[in-house]
PDB file of N, CA and C in Angstrom:
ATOM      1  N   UNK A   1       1.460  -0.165  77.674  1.00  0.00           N
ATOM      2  CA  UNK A   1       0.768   1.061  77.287  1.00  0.00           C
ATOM      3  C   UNK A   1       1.762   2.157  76.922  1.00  0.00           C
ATOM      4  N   UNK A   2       2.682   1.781  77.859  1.00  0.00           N
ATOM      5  CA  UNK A   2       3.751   3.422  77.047  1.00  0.00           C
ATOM      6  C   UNK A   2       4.347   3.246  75.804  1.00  0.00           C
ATOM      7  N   UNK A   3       4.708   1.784  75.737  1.00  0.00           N
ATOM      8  CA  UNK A   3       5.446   1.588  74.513  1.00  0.00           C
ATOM      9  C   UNK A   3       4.434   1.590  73.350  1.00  0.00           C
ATOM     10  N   UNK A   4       3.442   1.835  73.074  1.00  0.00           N
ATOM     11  CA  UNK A   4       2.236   1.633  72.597  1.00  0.00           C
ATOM     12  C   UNK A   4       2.360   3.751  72.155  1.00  0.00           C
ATOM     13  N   UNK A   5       2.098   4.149  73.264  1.00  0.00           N
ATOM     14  CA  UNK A   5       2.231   5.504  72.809  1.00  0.00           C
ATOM     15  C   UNK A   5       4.053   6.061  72.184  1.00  0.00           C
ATOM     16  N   UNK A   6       4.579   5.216  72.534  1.00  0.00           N
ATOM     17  CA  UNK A   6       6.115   5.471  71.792  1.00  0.00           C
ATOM     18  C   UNK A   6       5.947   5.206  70.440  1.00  0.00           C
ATOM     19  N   UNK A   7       5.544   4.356  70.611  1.00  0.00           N
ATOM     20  CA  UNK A   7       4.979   4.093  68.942  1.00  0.00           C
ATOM     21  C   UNK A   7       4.340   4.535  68.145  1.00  0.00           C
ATOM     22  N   UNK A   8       3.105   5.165  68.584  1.00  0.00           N
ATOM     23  CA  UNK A   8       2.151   6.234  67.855  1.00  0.00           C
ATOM     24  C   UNK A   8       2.789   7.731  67.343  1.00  0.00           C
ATOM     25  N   UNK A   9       3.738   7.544  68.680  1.00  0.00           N
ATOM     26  CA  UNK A   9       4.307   9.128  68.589  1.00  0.00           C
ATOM     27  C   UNK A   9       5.754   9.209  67.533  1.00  0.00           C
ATOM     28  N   UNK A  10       6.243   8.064  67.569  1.00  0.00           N
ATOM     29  CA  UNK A  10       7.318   8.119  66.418  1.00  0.00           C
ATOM     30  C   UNK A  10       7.089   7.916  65.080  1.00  0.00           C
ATOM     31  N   UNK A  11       5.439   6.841  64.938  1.00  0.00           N
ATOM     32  CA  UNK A  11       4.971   6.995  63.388  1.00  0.00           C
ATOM     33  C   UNK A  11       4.715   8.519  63.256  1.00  0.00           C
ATOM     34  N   UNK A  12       3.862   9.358  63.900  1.00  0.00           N
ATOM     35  CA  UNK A  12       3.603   9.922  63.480  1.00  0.00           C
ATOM     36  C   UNK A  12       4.529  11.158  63.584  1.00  0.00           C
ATOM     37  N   UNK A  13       5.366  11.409  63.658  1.00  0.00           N
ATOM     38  CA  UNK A  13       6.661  11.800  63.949  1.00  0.00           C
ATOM     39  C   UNK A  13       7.385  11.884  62.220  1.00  0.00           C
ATOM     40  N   UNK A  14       7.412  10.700  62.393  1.00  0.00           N
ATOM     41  CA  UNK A  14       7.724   9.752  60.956  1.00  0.00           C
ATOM     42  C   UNK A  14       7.031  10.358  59.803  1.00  0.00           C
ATOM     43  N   UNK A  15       5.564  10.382  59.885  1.00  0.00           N
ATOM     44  CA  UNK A  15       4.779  10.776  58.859  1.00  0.00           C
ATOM     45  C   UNK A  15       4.918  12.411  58.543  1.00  0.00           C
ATOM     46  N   UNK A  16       5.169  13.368  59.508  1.00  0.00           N
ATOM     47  CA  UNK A  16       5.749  14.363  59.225  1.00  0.00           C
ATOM     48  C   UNK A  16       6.868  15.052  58.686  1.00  0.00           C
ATOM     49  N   UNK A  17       7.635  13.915  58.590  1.00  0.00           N
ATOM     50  CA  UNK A  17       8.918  13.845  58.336  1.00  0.00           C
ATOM     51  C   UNK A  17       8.842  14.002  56.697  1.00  0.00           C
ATOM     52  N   UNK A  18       7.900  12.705  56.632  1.00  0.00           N
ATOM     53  CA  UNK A  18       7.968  12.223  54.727  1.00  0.00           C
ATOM     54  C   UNK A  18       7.284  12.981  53.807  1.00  0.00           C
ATOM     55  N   UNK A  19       6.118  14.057  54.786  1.00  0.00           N
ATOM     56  CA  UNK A  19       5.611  14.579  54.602  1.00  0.00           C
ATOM     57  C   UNK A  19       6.420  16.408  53.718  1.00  0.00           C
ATOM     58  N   UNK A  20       6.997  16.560  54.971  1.00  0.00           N
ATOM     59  CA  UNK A  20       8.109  17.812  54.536  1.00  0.00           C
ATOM     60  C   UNK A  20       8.836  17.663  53.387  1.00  0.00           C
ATOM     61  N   UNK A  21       9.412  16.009  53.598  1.00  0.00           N
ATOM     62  CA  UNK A  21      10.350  15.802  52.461  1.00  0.00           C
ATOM     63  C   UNK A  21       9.934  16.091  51.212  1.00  0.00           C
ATOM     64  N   UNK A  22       8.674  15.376  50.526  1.00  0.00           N
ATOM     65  CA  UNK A  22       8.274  15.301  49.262  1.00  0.00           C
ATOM     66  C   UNK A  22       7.564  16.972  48.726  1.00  0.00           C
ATOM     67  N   UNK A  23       7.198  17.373  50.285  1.00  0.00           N
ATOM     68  CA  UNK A  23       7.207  18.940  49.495  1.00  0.00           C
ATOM     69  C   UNK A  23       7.735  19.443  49.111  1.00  0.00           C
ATOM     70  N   UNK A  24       9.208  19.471  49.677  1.00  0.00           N
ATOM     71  CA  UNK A  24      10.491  20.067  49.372  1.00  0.00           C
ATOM     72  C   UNK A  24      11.066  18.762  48.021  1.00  0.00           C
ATOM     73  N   UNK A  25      11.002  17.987  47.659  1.00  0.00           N
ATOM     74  CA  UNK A  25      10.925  17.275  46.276  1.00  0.00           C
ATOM     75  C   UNK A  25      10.048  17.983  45.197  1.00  0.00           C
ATOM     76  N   UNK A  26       8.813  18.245  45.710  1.00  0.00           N
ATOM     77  CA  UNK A  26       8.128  18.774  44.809  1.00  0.00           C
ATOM     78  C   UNK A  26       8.267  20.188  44.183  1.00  0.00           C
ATOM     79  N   UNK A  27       8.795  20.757  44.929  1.00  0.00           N
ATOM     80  CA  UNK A  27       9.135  22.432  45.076  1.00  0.00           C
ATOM     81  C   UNK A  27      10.382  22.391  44.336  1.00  0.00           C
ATOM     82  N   UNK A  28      11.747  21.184  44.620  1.00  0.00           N
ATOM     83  CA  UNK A  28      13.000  21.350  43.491  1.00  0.00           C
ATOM     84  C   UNK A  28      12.946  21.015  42.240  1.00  0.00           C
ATOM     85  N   UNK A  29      11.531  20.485  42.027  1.00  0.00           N
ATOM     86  CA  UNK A  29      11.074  19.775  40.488  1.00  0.00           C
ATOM     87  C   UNK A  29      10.967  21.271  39.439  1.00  0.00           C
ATOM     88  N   UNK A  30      10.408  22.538  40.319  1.00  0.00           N
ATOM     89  CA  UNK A  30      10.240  23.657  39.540  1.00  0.00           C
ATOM     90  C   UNK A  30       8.708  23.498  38.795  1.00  0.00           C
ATOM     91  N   UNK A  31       7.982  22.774  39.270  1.00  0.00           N
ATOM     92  CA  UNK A  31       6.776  22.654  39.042  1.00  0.00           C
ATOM     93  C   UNK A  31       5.889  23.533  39.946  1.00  0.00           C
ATOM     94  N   UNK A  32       6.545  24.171  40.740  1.00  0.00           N
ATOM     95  CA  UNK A  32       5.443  25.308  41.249  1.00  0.00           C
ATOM     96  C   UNK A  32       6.413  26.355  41.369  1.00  0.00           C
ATOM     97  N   UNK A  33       5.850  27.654  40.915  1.00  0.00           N
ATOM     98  CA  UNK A  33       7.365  28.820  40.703  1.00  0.00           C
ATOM     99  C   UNK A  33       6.088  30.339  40.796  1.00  0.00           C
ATOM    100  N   UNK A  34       7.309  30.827  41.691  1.00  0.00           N
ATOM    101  CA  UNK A  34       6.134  32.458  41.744  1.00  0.00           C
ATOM    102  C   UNK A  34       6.536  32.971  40.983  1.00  0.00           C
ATOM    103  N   UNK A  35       7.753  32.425  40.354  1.00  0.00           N
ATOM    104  CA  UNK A  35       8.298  34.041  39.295  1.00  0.00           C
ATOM    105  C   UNK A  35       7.185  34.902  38.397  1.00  0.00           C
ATOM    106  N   UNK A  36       7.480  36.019  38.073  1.00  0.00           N
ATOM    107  CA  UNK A  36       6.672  36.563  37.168  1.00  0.00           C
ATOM    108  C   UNK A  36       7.179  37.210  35.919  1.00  0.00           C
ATOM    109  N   UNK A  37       7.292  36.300  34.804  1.00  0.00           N
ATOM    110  CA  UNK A  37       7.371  36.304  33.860  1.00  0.00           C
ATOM    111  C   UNK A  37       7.125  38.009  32.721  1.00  0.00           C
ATOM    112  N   UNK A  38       7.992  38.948  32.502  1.00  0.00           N
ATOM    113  CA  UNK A  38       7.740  40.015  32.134  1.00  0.00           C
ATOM    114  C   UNK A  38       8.263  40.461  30.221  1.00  0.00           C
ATOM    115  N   UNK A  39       7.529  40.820  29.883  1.00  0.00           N
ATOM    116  CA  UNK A  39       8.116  41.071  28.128  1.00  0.00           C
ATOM    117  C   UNK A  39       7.840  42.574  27.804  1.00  0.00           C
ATOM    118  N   UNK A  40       8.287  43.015  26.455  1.00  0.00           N
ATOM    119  CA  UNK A  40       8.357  44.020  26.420  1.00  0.00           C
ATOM    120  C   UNK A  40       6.860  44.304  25.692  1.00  0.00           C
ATOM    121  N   UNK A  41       6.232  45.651  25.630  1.00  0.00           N
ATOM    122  CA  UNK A  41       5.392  45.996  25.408  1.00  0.00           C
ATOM    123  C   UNK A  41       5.243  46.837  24.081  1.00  0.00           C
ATOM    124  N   UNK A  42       4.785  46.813  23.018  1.00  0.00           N
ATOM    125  CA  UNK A  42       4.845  47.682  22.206  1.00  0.00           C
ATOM    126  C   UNK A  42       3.875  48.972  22.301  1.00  0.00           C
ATOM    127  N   UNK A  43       3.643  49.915  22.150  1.00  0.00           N
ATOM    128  CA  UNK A  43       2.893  51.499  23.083  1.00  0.00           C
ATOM    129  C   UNK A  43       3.041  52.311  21.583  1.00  0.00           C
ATOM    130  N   UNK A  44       1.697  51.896  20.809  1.00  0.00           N
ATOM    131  CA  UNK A  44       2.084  52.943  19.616  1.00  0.00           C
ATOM    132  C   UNK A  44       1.654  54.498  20.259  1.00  0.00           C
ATOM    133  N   UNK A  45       2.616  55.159  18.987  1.00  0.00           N
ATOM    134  CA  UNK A  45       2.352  56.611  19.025  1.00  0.00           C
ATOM    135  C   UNK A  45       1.141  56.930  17.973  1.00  0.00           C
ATOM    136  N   UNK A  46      -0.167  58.093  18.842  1.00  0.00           N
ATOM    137  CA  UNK A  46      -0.775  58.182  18.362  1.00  0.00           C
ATOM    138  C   UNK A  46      -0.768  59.549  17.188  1.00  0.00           C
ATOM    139  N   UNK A  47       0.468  59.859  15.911  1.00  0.00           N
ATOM    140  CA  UNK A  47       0.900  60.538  15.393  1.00  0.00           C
ATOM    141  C   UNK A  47       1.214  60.358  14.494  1.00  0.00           C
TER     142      UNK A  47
END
């Protein structure tokens, strides 16, 4: 029985692990980005 819960507890241990990883894969791909993108504006004069 313990080795039984050693086991549960290191898969899932495990699964957190692979879990973090591929976020942080996914996040260096640059496929998700907060930047905010800014340009210039043209502001006619009304004259």
């Amino acid at each position: 029985m313990k080795a039984k819960k050693l086991v549960l507890a290191i898969a899932i241990f495990g699964g957190m692990l692979f879990t973090a990883q591929a976020t942080n894969i996914i996040d260096l791909d640059g496929q998700t980005t907060t930047e905010v993108k800014k340009k210039a504006r043209d502001i006619p004069s009304g004259g």
